[in-house]
N, C-alpha and C. Protein backbone atom coordinates (compact mmCIF):
# COMPACT_ATOMS: atom_id res chain seq x y z
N UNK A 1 -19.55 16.00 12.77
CA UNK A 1 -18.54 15.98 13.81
C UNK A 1 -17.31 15.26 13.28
N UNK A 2 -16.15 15.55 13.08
CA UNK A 2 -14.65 14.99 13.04
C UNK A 2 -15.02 13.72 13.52
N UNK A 3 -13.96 13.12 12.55
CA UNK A 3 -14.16 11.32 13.41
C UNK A 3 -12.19 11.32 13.14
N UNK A 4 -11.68 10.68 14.19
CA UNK A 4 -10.47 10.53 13.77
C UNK A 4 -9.61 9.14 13.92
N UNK A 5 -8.24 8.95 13.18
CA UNK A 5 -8.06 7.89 14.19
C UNK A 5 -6.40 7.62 14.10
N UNK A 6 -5.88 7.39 14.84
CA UNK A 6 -4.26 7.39 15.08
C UNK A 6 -3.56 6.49 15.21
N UNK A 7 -2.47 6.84 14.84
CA UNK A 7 -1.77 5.53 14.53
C UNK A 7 -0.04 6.17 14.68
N UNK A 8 0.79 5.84 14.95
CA UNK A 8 2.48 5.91 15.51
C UNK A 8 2.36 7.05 14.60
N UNK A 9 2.64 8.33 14.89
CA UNK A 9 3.32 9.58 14.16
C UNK A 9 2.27 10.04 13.01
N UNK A 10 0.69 9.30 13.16
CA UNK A 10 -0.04 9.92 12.37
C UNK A 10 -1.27 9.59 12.64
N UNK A 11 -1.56 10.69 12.11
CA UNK A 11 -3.60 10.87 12.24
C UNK A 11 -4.49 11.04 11.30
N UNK A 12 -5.50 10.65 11.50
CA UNK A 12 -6.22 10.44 9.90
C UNK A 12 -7.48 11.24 10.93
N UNK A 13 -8.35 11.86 9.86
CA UNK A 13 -9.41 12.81 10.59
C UNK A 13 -10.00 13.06 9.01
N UNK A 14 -11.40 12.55 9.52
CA UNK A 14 -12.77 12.57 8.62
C UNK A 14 -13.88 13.92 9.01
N UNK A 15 -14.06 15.10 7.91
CA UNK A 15 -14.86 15.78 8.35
C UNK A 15 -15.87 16.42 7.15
N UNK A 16 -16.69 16.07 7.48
CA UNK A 16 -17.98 16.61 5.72
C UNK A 16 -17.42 15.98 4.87
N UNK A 17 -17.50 14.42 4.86
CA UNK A 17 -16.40 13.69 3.65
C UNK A 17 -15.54 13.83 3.34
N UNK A 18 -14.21 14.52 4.31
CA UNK A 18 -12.85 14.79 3.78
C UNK A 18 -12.30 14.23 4.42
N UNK A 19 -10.96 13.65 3.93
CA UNK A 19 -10.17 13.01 4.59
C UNK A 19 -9.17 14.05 4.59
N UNK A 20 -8.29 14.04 6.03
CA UNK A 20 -6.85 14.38 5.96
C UNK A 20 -6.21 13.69 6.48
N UNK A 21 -4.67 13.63 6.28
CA UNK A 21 -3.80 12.86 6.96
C UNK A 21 -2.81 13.87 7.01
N UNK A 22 -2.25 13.50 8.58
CA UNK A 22 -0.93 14.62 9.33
C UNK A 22 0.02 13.76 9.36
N UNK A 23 1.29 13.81 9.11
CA UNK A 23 2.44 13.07 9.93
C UNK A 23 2.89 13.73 10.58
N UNK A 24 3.25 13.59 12.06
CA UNK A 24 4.40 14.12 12.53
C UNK A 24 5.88 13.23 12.31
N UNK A 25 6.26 13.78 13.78
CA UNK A 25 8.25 12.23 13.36
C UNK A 25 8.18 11.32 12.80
N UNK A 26 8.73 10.95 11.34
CA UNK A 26 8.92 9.77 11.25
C UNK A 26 9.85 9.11 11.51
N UNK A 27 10.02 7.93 12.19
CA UNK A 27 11.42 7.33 12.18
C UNK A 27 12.05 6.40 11.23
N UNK A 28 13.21 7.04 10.88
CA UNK A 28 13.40 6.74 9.46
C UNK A 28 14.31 5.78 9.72
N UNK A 29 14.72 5.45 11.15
CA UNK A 29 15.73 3.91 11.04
C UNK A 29 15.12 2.70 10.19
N UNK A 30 16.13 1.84 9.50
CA UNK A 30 15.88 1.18 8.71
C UNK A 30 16.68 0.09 8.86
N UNK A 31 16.93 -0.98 10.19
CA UNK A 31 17.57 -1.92 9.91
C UNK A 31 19.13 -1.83 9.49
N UNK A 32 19.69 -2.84 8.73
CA UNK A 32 20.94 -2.81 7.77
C UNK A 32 20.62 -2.98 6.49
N UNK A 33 19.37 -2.37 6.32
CA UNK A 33 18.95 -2.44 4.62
C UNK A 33 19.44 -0.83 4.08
N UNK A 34 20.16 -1.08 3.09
CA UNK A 34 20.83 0.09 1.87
C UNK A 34 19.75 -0.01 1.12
N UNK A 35 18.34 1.17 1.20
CA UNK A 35 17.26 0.87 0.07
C UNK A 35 17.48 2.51 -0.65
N UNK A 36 17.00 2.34 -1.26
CA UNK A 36 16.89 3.88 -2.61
C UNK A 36 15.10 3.64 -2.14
N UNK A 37 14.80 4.92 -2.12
CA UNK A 37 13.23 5.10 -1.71
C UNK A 37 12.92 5.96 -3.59
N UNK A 38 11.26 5.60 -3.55
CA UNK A 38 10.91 6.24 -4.62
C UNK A 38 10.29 7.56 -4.46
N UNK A 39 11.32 8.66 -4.44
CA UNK A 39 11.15 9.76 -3.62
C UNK A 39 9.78 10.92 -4.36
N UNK A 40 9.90 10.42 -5.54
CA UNK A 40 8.88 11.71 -6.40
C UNK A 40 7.40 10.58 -6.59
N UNK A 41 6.93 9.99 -5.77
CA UNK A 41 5.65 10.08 -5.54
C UNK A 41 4.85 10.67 -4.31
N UNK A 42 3.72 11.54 -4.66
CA UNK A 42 3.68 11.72 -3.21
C UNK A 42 2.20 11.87 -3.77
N UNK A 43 1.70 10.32 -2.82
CA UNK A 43 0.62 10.28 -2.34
C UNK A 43 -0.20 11.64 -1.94
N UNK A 44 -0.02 11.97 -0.66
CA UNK A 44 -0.89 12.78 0.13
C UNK A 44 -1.87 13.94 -1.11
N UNK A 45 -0.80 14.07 -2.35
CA UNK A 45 -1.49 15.12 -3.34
C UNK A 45 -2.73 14.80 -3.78
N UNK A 46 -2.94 13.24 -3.57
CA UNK A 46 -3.95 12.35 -3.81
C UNK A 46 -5.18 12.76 -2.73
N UNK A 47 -5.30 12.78 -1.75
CA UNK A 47 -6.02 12.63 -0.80
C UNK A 47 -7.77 13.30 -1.02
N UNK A 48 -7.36 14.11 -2.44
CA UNK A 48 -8.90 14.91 -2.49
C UNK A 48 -9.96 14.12 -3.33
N UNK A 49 -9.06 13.08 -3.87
CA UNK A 49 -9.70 12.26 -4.60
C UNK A 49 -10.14 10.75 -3.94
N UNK A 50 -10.07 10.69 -2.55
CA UNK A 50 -10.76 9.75 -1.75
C UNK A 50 -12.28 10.15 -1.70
N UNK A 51 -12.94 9.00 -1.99
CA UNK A 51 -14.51 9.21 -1.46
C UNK A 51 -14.57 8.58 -0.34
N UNK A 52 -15.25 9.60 0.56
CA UNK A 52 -16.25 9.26 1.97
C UNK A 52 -17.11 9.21 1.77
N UNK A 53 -17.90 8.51 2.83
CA UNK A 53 -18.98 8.62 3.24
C UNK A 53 -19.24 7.84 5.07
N UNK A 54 -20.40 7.67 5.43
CA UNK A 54 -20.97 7.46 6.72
C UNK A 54 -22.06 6.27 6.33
N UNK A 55 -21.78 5.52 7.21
CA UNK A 55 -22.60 3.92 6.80
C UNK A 55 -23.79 4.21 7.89
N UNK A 56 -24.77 3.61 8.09
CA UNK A 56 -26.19 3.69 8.61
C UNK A 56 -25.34 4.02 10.00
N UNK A 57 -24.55 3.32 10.61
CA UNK A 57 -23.94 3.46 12.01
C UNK A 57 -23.43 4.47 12.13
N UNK A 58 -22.97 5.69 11.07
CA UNK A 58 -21.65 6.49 11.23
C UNK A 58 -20.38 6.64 10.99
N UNK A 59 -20.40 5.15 10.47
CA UNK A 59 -18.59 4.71 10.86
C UNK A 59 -18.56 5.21 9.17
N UNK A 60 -17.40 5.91 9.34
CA UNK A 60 -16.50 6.63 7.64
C UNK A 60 -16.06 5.48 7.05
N UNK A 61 -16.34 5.86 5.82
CA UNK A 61 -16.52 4.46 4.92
C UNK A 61 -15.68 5.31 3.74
N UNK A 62 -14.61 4.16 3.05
CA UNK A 62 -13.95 4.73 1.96
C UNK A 62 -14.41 4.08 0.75
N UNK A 63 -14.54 4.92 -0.58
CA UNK A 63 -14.94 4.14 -1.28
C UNK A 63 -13.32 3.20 -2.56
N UNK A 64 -13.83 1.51 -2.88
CA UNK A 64 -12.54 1.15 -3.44
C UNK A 64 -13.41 1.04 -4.76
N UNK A 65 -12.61 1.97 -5.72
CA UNK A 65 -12.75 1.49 -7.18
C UNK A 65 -12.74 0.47 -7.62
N UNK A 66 -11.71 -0.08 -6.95
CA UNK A 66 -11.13 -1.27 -8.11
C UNK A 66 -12.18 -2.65 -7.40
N UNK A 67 -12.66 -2.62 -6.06
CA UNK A 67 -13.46 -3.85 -5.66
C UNK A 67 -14.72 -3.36 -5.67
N UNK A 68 -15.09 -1.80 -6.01
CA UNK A 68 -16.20 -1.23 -6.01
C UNK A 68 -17.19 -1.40 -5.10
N UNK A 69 -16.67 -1.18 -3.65
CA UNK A 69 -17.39 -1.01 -2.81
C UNK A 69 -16.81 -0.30 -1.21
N UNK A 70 -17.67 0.47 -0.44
CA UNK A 70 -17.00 0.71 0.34
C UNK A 70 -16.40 0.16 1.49
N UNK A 71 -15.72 0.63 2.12
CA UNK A 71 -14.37 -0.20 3.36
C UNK A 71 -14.26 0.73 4.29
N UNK A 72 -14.33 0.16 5.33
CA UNK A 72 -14.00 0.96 6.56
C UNK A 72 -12.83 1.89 6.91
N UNK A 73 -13.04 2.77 7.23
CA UNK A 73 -11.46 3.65 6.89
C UNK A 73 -10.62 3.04 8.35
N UNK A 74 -9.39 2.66 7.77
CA UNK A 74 -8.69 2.51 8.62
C UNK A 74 -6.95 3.09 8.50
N UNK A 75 -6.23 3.16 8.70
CA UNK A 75 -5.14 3.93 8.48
C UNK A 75 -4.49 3.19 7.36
N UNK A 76 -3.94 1.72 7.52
CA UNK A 76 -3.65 1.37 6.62
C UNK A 76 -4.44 0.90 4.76
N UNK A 77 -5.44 1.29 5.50
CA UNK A 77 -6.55 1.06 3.82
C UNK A 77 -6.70 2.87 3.26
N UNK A 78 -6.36 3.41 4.35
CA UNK A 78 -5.90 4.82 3.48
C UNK A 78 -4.78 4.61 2.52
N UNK A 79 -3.84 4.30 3.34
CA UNK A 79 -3.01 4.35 2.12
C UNK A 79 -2.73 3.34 1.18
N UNK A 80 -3.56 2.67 1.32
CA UNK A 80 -3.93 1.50 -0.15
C UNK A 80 -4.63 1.93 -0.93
N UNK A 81 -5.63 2.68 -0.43
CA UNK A 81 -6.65 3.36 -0.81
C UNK A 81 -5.81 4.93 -2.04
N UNK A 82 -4.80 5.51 -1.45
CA UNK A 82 -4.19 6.85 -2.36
C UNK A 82 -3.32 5.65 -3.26
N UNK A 83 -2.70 4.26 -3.12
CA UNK A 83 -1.86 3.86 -4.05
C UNK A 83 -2.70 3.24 -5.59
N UNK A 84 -3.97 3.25 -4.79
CA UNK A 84 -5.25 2.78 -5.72
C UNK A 84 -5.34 4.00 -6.80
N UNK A 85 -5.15 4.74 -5.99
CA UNK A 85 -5.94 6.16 -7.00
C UNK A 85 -4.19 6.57 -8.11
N UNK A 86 -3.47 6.20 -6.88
CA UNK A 86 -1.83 6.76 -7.96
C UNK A 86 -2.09 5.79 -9.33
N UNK A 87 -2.24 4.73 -9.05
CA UNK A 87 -2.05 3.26 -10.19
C UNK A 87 -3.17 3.85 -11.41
N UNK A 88 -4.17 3.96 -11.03
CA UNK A 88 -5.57 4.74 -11.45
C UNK A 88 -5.28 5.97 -12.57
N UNK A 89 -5.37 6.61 -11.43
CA UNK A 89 -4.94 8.44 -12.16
C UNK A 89 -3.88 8.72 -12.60
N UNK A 90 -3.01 8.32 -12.25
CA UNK A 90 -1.48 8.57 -12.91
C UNK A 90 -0.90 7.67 -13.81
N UNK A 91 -1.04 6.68 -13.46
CA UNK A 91 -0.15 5.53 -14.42
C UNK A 91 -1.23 5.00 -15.24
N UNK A 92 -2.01 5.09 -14.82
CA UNK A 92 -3.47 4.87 -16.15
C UNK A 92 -3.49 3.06 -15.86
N UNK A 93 -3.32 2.52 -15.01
CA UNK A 93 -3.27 1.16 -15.05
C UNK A 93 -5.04 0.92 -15.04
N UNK A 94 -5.27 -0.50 -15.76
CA UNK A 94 -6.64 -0.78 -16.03
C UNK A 94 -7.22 -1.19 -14.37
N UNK A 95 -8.19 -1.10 -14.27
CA UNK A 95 -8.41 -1.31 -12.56
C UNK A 95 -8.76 -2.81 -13.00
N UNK A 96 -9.08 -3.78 -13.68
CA UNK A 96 -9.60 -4.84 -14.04
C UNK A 96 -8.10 -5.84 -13.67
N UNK A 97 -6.59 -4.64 -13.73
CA UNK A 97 -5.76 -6.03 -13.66
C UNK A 97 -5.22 -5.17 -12.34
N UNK A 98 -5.81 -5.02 -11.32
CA UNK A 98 -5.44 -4.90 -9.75
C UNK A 98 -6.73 -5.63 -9.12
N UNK A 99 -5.67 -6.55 -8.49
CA UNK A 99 -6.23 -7.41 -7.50
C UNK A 99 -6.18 -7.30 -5.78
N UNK A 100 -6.77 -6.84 -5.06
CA UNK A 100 -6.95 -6.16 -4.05
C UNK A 100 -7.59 -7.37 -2.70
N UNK A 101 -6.70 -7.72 -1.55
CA UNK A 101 -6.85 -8.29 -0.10
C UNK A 101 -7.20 -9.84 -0.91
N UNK A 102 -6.92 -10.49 -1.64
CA UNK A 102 -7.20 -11.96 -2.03
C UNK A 102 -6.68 -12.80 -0.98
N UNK A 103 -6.95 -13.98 -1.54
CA UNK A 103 -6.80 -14.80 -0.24
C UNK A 103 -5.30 -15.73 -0.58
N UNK A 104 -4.43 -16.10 -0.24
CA UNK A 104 -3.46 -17.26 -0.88
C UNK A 104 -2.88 -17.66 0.34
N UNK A 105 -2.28 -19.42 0.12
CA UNK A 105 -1.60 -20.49 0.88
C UNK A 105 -0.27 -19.83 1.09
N UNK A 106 0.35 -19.48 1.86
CA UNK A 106 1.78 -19.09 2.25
C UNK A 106 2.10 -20.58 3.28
N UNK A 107 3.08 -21.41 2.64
CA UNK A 107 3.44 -22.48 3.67
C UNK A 107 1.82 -22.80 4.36
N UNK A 108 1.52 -23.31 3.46
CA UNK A 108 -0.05 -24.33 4.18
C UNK A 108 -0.72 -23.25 4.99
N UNK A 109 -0.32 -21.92 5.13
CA UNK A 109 -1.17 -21.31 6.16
C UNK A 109 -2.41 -19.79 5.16
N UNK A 110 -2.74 -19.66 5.14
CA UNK A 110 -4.27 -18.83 4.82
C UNK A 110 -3.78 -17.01 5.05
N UNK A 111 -3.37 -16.61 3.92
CA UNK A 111 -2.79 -15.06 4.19
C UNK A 111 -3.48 -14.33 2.83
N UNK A 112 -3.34 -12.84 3.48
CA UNK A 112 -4.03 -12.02 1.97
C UNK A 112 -3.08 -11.14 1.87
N UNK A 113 -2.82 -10.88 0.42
CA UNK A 113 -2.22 -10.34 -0.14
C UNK A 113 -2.63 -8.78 0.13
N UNK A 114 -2.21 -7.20 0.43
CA UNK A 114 -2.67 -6.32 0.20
C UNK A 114 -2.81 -5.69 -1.10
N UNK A 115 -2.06 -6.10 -2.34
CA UNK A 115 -2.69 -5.34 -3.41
C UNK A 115 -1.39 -6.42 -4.62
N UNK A 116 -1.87 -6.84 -5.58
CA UNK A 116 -1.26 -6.70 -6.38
C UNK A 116 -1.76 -6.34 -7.93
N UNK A 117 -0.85 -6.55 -9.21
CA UNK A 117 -0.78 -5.98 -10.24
C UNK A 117 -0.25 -6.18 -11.07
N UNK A 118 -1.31 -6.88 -12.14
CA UNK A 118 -0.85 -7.83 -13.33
C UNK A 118 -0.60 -7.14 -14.73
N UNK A 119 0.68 -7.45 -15.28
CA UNK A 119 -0.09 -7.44 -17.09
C UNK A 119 -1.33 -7.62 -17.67
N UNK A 120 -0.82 -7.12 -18.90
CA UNK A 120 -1.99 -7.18 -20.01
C UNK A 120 -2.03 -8.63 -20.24
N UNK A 121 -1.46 -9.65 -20.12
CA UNK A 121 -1.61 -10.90 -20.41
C UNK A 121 -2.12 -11.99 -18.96
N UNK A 122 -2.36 -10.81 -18.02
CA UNK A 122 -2.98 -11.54 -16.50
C UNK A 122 -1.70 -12.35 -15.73
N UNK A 123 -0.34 -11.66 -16.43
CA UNK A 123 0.98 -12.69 -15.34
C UNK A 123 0.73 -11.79 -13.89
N UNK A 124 1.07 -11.85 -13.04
CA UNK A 124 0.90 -10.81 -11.74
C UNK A 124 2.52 -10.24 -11.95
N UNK A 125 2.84 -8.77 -11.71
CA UNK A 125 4.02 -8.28 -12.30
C UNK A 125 4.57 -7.46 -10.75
N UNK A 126 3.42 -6.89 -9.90
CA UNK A 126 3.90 -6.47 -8.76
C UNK A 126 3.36 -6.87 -7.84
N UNK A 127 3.83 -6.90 -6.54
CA UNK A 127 3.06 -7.50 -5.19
C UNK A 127 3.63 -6.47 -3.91
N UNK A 128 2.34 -5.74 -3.76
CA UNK A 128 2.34 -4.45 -2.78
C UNK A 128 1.99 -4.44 -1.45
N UNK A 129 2.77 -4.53 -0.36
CA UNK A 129 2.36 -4.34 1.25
C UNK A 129 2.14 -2.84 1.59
N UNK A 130 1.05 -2.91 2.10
CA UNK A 130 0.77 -1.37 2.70
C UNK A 130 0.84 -1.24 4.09
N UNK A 131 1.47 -0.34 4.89
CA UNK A 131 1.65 -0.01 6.39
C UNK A 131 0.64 0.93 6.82
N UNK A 132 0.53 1.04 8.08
CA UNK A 132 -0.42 2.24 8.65
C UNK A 132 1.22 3.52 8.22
N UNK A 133 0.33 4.82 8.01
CA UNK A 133 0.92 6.03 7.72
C UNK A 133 1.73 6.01 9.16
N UNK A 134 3.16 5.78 8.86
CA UNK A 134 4.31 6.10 10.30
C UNK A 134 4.73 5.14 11.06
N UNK A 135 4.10 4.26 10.56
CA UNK A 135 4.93 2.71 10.47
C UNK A 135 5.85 2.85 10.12
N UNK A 136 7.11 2.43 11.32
CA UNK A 136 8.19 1.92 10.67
C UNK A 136 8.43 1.18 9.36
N UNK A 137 8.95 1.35 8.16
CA UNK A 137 9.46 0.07 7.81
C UNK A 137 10.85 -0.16 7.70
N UNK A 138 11.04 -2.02 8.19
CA UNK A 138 12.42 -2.06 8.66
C UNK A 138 12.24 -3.48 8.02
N UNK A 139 13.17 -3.97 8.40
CA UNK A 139 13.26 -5.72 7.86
C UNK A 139 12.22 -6.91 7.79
N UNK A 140 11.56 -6.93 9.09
CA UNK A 140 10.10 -7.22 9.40
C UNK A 140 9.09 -7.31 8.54
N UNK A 141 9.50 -5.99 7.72
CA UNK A 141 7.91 -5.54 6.09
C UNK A 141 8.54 -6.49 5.48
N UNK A 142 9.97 -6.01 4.89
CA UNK A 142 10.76 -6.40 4.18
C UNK A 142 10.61 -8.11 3.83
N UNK A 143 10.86 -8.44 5.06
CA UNK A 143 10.68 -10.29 5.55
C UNK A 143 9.01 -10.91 4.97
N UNK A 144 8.26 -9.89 5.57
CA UNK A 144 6.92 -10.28 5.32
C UNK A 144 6.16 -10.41 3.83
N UNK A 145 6.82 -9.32 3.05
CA UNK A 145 6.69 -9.50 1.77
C UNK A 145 7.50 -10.90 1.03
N UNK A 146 8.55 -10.54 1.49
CA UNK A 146 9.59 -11.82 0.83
C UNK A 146 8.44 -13.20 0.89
N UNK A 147 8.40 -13.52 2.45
CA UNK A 147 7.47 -15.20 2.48
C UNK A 147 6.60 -14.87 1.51
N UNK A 148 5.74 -14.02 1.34
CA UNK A 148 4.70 -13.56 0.14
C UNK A 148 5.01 -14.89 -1.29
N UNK A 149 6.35 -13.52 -1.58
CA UNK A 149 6.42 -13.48 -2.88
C UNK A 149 7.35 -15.06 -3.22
N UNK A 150 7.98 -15.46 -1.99
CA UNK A 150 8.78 -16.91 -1.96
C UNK A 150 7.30 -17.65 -2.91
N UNK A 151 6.32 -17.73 -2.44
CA UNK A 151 5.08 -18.56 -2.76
C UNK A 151 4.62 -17.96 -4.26
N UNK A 152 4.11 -16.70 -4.73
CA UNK A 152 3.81 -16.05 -5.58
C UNK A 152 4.60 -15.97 -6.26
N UNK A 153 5.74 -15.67 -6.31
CA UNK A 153 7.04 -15.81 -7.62
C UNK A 153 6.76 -14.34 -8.40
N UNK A 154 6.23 -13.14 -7.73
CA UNK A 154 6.10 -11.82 -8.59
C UNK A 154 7.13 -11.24 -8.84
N UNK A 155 7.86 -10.75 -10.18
CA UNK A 155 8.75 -10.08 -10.08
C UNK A 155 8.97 -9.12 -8.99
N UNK A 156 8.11 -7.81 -8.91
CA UNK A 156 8.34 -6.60 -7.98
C UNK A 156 7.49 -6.93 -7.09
N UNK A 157 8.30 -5.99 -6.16
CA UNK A 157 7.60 -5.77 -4.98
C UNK A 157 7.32 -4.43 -4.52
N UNK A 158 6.41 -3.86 -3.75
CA UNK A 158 6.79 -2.60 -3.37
C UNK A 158 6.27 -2.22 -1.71
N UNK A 159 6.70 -1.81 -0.81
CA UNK A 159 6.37 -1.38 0.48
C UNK A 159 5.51 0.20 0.59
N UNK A 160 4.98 0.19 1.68
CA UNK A 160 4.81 1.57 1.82
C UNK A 160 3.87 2.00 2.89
N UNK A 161 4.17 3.29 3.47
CA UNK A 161 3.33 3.51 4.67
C UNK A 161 3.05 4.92 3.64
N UNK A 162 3.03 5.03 3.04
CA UNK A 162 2.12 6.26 2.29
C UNK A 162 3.28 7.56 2.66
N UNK A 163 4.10 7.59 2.90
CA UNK A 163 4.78 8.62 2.67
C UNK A 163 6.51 8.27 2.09
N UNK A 164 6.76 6.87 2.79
CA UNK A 164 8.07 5.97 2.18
C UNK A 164 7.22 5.11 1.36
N UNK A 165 8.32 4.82 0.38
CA UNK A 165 8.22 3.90 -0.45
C UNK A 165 8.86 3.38 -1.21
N UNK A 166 9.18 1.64 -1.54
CA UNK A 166 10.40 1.20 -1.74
C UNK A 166 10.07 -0.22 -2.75
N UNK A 167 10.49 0.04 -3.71
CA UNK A 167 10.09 -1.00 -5.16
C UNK A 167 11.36 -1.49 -4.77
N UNK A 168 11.39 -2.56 -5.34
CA UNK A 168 12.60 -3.78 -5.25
C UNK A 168 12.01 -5.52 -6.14
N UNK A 169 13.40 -5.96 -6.31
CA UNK A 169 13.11 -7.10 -7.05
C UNK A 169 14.04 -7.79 -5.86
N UNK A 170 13.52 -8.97 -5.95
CA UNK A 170 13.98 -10.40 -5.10
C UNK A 170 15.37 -11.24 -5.32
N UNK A 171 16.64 -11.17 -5.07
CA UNK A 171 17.72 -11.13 -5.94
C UNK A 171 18.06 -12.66 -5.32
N UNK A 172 17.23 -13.89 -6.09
CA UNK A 172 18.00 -15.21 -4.99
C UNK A 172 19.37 -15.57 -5.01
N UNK A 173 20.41 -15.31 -6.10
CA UNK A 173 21.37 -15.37 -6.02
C UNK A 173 22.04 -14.94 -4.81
N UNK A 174 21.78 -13.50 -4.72
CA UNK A 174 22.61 -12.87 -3.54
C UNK A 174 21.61 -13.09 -2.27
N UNK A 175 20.65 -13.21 -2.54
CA UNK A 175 19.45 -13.79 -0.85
C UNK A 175 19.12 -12.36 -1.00
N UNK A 176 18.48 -11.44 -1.35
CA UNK A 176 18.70 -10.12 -1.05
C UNK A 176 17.71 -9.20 -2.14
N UNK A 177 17.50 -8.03 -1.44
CA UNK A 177 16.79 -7.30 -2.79
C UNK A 177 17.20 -6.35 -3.25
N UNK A 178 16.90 -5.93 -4.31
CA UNK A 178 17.70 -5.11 -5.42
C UNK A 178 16.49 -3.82 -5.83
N UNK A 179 16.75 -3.32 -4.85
CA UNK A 179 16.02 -1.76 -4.98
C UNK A 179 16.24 -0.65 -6.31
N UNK A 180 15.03 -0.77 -6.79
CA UNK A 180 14.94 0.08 -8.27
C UNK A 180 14.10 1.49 -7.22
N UNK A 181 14.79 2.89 -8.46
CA UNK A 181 14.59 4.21 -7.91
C UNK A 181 13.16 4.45 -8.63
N UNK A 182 12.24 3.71 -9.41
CA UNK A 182 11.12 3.78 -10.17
C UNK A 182 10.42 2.29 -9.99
N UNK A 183 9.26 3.11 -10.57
CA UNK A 183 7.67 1.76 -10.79
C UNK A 183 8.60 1.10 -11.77
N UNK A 184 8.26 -0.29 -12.27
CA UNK A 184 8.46 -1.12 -13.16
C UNK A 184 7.89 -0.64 -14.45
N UNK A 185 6.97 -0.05 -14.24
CA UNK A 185 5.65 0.36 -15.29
C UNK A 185 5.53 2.08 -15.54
């Protein structure tokens, strides 16, 4: 039986171990941020290469390479889940230097990181927020990554609800970020 589940302008639907994802409208307002999006990735091409499955209860379970085990499908671990497989399959990155939901001190308080991604020498080089698919992103992501990376000190950053997506470096001079049209890597 279909299992599905929704989220602002999108739906995720599990059937004989397949995942799909629909968008309808996205709303593409964006604050007063001037960003360059990284327009030639596209996830969704990814999507056949998600593993399902059904846990003793039923509930659709995704499988994560890189923590090697499965996770509850939820909209936004989908699309952590296709940026897993892009880093993976496409860019050939080692899964040994992606570090995935860790735990770190932001201002004395207890927050997890959604994904980041180190060199060959173990420096951490990117630090990745993932949205549910049709999530706005507006200043808010933008903000939320920043406190992140204020603490972490990662060069890049990158946003994304799995269909936008927006690499940038942290510019303290100007207070501001400096949106690159490509991965770092």
């Amino acid at each position: 039986m279909p299992q599905h589940l929704e989220t602002r302008n999108c739906t995720l639907e599990t059937h004989d171990s397949r995942l799909t994802i629909t968008h309808s409208q996205l709303d593409t307002r964006h604050s007063k941020l001037t960003m360059i999006a990284l327009k030639d990735i596209d996830l969704l091409s990814l999507q056949s290469g998600l593993k399902t499955s059904k846990d003793t209860k039923a509930v659709t379970m995704l499988f994560d390479p890189v923590r090697r085990k499965n996770i509850i499908v939820n909209p936004e671990e989908v699309v952590r889940q296709l940026w897993v497989l892009y880093f993976l399959e496409v860019l050939h990155i080692n899964r040994k230097l992606i570090a995935i939901e860790r735990s770190v001190k932001i201002n004395g308080t207890k927050r997890r990181f959604d994904l980041m991604i180190f060199d060959k020498s173990t420096d951490p080089i990117l630090l990745a927020e993932f949205k549910a698919p049709g999530a706005i992103i507006n200043q808010a992501v933008f903000d939320q990554i920043g406190h992140y990376n204020m603490e972490l000190n990662v060069p890049y950053s990158l946003v994304s609800n799995g269909s936008q997506h927006y690499c940038f470096m942290v510019d303290d001079g100007e207070k501001g970020f400096v949106f690159l049209k490509e991965l770092p890597f």
